[in-house]
N, C-alpha and C. Protein backbone atom coordinates (compact mmCIF):
# COMPACT_ATOMS: atom_id res chain seq x y z
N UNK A 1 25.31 -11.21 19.45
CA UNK A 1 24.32 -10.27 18.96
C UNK A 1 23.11 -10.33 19.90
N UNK A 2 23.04 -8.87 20.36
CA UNK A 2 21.34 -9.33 21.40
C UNK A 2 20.42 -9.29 20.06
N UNK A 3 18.90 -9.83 20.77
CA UNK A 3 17.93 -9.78 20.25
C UNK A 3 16.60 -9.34 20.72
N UNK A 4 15.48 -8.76 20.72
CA UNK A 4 14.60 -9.00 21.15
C UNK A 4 13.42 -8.42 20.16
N UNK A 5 12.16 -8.52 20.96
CA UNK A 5 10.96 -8.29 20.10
C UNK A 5 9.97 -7.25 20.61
N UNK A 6 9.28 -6.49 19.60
CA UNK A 6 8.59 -5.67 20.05
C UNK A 6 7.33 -5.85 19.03
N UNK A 7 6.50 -5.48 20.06
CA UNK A 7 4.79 -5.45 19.45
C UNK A 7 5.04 -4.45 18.08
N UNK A 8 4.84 -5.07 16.89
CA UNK A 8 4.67 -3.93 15.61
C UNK A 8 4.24 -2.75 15.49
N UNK A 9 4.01 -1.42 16.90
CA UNK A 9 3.74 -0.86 16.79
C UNK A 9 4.19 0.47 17.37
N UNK A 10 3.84 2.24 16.16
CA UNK A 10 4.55 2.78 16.53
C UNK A 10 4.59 3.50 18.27
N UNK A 11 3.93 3.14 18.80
CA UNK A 11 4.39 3.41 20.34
C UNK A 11 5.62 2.76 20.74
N UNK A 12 6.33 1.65 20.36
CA UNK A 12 7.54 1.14 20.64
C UNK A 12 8.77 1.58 19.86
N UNK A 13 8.42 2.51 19.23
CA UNK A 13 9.50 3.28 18.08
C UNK A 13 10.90 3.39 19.28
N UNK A 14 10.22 4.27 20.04
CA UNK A 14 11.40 4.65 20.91
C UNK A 14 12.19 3.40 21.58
N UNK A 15 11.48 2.29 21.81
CA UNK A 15 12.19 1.50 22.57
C UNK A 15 13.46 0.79 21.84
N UNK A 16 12.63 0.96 20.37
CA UNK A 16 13.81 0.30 19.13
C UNK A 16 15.20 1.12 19.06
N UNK A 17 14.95 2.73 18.42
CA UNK A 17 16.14 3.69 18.90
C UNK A 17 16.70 2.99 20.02
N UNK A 18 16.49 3.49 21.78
CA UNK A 18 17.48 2.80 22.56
C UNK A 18 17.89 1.60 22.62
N UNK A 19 16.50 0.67 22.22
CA UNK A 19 18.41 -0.73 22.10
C UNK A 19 19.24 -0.56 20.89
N UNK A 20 18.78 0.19 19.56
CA UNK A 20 20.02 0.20 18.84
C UNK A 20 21.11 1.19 19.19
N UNK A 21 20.42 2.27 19.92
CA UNK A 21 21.99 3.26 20.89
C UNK A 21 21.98 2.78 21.69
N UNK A 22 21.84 1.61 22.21
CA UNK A 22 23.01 1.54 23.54
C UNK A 22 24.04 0.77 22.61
N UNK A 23 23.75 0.07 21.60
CA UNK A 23 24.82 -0.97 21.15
C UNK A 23 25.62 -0.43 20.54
N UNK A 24 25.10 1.07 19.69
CA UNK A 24 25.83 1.71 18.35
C UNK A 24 26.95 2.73 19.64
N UNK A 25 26.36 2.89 20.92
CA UNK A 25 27.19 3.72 22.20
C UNK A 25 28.54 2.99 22.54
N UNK A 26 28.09 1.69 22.57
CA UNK A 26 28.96 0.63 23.21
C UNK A 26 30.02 0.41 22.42
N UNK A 27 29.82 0.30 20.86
CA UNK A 27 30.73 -0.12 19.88
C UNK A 27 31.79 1.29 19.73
N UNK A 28 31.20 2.47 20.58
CA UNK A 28 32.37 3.02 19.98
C UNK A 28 31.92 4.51 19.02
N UNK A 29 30.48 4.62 18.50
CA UNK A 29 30.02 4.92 17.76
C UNK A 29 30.00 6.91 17.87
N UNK A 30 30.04 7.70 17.28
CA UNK A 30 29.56 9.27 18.01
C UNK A 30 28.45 9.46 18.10
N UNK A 31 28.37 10.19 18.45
CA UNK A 31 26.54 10.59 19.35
C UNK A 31 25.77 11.21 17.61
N UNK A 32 26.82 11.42 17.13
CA UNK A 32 26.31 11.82 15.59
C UNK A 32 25.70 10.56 14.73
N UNK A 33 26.44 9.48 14.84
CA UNK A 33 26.62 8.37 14.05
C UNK A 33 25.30 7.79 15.21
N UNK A 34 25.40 7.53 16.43
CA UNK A 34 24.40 6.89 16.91
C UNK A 34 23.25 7.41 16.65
N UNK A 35 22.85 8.82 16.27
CA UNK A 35 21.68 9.43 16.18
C UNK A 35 21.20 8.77 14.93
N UNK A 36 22.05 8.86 13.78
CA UNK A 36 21.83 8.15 12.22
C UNK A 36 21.68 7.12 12.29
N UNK A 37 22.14 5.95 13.32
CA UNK A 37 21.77 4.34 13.10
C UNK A 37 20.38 4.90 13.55
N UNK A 38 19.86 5.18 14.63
CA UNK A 38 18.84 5.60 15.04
C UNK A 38 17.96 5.69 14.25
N UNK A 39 17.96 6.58 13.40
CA UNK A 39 17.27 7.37 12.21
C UNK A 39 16.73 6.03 11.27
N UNK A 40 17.81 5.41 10.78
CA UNK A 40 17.57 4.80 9.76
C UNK A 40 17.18 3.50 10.66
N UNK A 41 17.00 2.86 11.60
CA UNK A 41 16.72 2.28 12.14
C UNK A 41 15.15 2.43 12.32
N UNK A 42 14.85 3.83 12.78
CA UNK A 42 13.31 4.06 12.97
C UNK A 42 12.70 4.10 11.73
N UNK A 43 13.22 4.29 10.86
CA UNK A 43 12.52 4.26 9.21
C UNK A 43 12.19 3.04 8.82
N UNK A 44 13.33 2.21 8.77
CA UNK A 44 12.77 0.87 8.85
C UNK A 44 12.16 0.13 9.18
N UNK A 45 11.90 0.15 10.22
CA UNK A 45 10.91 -0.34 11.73
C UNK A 45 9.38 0.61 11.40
N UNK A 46 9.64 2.05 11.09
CA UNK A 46 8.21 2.68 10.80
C UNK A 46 7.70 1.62 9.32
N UNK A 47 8.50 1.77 8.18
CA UNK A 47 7.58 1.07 7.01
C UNK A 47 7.38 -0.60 7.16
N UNK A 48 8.34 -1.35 8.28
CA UNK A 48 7.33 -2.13 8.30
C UNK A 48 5.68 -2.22 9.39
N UNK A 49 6.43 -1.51 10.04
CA UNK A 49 4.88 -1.14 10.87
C UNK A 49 3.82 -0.59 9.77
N UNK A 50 4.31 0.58 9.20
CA UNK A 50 2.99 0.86 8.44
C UNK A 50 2.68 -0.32 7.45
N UNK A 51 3.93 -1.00 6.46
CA UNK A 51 3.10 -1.32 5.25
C UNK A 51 3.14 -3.15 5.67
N UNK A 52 3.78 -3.49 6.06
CA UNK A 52 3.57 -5.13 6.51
C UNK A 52 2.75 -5.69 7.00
N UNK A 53 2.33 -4.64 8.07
CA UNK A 53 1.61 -4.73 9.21
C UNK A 53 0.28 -4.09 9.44
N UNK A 54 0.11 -3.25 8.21
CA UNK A 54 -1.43 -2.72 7.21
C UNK A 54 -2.63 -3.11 8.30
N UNK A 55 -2.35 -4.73 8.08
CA UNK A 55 -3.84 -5.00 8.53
C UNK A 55 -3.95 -6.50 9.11
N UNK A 56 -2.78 -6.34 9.91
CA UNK A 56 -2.28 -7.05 11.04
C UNK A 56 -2.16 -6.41 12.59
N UNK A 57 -2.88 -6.61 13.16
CA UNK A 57 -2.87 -5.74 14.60
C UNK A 57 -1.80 -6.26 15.30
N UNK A 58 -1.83 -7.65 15.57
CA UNK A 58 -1.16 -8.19 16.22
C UNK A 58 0.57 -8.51 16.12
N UNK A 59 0.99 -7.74 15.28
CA UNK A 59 2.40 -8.21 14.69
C UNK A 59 3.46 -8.21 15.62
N UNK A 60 4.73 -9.01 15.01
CA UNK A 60 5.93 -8.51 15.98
C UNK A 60 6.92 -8.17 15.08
N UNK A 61 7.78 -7.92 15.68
CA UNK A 61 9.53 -7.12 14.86
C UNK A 61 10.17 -7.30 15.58
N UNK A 62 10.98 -8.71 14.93
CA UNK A 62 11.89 -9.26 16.10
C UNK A 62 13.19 -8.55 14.91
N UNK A 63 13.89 -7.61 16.48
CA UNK A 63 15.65 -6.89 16.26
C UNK A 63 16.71 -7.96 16.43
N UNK A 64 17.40 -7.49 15.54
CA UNK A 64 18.67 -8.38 16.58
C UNK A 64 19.57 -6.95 16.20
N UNK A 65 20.81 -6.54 16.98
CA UNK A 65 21.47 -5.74 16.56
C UNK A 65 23.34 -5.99 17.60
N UNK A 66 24.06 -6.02 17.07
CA UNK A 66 25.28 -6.42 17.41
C UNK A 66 26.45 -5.94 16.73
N UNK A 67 27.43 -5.45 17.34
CA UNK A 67 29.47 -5.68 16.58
C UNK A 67 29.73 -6.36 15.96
N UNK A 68 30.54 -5.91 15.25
CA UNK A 68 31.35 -6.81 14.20
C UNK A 68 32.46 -6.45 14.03
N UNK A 69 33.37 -5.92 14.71
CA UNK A 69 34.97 -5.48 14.44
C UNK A 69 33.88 -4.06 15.03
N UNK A 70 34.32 -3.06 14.22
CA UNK A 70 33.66 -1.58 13.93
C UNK A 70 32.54 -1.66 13.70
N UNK A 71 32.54 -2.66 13.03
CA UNK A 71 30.36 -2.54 12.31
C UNK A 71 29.86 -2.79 13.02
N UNK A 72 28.97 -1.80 12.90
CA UNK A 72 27.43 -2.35 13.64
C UNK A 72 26.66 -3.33 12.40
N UNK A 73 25.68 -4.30 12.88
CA UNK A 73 24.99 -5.13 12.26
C UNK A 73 23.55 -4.68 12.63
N UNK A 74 22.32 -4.76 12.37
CA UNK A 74 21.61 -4.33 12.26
C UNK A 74 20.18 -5.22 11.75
N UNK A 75 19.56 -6.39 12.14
CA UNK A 75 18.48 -7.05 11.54
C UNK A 75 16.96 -7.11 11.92
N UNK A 76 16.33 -6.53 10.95
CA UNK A 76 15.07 -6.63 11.29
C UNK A 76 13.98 -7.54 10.56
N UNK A 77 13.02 -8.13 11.19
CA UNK A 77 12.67 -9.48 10.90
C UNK A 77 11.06 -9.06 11.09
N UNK A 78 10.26 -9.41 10.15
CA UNK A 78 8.98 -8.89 10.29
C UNK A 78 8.16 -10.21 9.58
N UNK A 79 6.91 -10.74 10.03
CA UNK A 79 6.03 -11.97 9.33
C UNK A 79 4.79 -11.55 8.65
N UNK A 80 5.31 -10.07 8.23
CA UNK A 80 4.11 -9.46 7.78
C UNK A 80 3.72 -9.55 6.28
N UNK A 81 3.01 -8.63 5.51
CA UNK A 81 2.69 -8.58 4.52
C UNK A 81 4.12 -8.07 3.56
N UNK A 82 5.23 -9.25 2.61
CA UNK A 82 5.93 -8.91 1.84
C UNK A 82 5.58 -7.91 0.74
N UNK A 83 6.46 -7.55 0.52
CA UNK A 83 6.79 -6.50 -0.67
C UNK A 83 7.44 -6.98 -1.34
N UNK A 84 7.16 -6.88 -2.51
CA UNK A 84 8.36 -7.25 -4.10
C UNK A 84 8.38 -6.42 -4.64
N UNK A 85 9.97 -5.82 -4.56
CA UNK A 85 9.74 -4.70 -5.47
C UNK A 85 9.84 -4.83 -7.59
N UNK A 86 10.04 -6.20 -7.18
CA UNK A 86 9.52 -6.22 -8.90
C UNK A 86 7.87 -5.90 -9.07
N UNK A 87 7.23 -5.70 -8.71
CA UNK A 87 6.22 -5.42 -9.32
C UNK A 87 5.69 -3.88 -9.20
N UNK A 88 6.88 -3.03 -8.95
CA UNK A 88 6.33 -1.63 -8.89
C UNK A 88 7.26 -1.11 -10.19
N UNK A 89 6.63 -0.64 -10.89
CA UNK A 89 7.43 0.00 -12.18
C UNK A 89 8.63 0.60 -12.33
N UNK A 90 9.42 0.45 -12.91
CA UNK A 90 10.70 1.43 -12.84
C UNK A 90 10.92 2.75 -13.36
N UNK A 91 11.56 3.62 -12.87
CA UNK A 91 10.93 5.07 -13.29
C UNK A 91 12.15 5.12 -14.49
N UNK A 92 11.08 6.13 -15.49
CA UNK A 92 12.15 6.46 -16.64
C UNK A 92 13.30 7.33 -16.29
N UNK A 93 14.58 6.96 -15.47
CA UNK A 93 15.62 7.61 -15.52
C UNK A 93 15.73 8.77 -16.31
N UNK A 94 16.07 8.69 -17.43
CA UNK A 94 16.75 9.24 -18.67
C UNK A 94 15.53 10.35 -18.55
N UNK A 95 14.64 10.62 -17.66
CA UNK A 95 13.54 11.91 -17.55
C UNK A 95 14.00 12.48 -16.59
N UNK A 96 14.14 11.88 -15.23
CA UNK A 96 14.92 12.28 -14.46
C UNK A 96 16.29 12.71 -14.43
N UNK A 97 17.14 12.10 -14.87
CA UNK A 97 18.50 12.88 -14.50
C UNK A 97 18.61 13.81 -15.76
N UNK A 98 17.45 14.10 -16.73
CA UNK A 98 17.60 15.41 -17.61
C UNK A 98 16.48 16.21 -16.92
N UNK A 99 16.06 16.26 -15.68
CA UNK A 99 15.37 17.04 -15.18
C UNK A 99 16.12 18.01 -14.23
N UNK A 100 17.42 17.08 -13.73
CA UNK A 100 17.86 17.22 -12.84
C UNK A 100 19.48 18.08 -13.27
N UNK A 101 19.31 17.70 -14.03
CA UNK A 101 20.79 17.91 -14.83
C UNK A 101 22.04 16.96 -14.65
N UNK A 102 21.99 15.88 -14.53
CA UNK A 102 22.61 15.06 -14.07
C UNK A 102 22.42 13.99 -15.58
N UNK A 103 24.13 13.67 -15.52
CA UNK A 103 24.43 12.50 -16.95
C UNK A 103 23.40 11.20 -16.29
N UNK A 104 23.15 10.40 -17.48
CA UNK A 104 22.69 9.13 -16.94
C UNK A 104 23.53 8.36 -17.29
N UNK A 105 23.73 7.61 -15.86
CA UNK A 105 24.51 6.55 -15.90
C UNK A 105 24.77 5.79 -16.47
N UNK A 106 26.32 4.77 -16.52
CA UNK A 106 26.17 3.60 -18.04
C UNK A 106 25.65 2.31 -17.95
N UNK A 107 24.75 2.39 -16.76
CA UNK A 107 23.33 1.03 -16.68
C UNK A 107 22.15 1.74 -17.70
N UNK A 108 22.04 2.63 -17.64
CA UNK A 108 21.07 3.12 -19.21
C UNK A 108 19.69 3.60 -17.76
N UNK A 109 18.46 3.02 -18.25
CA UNK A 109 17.49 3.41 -18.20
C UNK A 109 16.50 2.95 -16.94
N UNK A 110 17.67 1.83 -16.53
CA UNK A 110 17.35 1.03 -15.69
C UNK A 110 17.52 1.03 -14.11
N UNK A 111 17.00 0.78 -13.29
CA UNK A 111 17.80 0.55 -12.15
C UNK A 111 18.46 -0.95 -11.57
N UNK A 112 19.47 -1.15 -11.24
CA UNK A 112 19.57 -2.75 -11.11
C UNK A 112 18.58 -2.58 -9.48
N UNK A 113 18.69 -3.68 -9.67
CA UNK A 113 17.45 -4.32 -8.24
C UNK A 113 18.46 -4.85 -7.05
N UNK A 114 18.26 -4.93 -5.97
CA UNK A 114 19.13 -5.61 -5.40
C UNK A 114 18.37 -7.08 -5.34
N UNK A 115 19.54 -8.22 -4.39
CA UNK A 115 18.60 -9.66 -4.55
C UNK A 115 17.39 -9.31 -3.43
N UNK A 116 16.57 -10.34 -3.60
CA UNK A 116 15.46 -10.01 -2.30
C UNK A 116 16.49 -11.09 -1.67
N UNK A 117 15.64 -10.64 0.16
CA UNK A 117 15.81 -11.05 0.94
C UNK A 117 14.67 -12.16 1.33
N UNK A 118 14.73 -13.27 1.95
CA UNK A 118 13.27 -14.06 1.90
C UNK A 118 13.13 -13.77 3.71
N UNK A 119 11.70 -14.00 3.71
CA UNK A 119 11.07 -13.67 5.42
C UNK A 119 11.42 -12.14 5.41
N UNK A 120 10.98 -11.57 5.08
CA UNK A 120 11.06 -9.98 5.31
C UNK A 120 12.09 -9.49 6.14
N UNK A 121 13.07 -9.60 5.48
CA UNK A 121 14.53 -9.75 6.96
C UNK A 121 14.83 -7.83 6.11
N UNK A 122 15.41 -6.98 6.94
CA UNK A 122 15.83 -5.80 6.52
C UNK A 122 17.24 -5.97 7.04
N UNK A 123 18.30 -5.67 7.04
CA UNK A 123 19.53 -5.76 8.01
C UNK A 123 20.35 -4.13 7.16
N UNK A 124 20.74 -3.54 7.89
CA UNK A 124 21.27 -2.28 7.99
C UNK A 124 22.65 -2.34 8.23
N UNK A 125 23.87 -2.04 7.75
CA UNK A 125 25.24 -2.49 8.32
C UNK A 125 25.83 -0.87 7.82
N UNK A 126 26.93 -0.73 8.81
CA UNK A 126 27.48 0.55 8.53
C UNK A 126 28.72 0.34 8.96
């Protein structure tokens, strides 16, 4: 798996995209599929720049990104300001998917959470 690091900020957006297309190129990937690691790659990399990194000038975002058979792997590593998303409210479903027209699901009202990750690690796999 390569790795490297970039200053937390969005002027290096682009540099993140090309090392994750050359690897998502290398593995095999379509110029469709490389554009989407891309994508979701820069999203990730943008919210921790914006929200980790708030009011941290100096930050870094160390990548690692590598194969796995077919998969791409995907890790991003930030020492910034964590997020928990337990402490942001859960939205009343059962408002939403009768807004939407959509049954609610048989978890009820809830959303399950996924586990956290500790050290602000993001990893992306496809």
């Amino acid at each position: 798996m390569k790795s490297v690091q970039f200053a937390a900020k969005f002027e290096y957006l682009d540099e993140i995209r090309d090392f994750v297309g050359e690897v998502a190129r290398a593995g095999g990937f379509s110029d469709k599929d490389v554009y989407n690691i891309q994508l979701a790659t820069d999203e990730a990399a943008s919210n921790i720049i914006e929200h980790a990194y708030e009011n941290q000038p100096n930050g870094v975002l160390e990548l690692s990104c590598g194969m796995r058979g077919d998969m791409i792997i995907i890790i991003l590593i930030d020492h910034g300001e964590s997020f928990d998303p337990s402490e942001i409210p859960l939205p009343d479903l059962k408002v939403l998917f009768h807004r939407i027209g959509v049954p609610l699901p048989a978890w009820g009202n809830r959303s399950p959470m996924p586990p956290l990750w500790p050290n602000n690690v993001i990893a992306l796999l496809t």
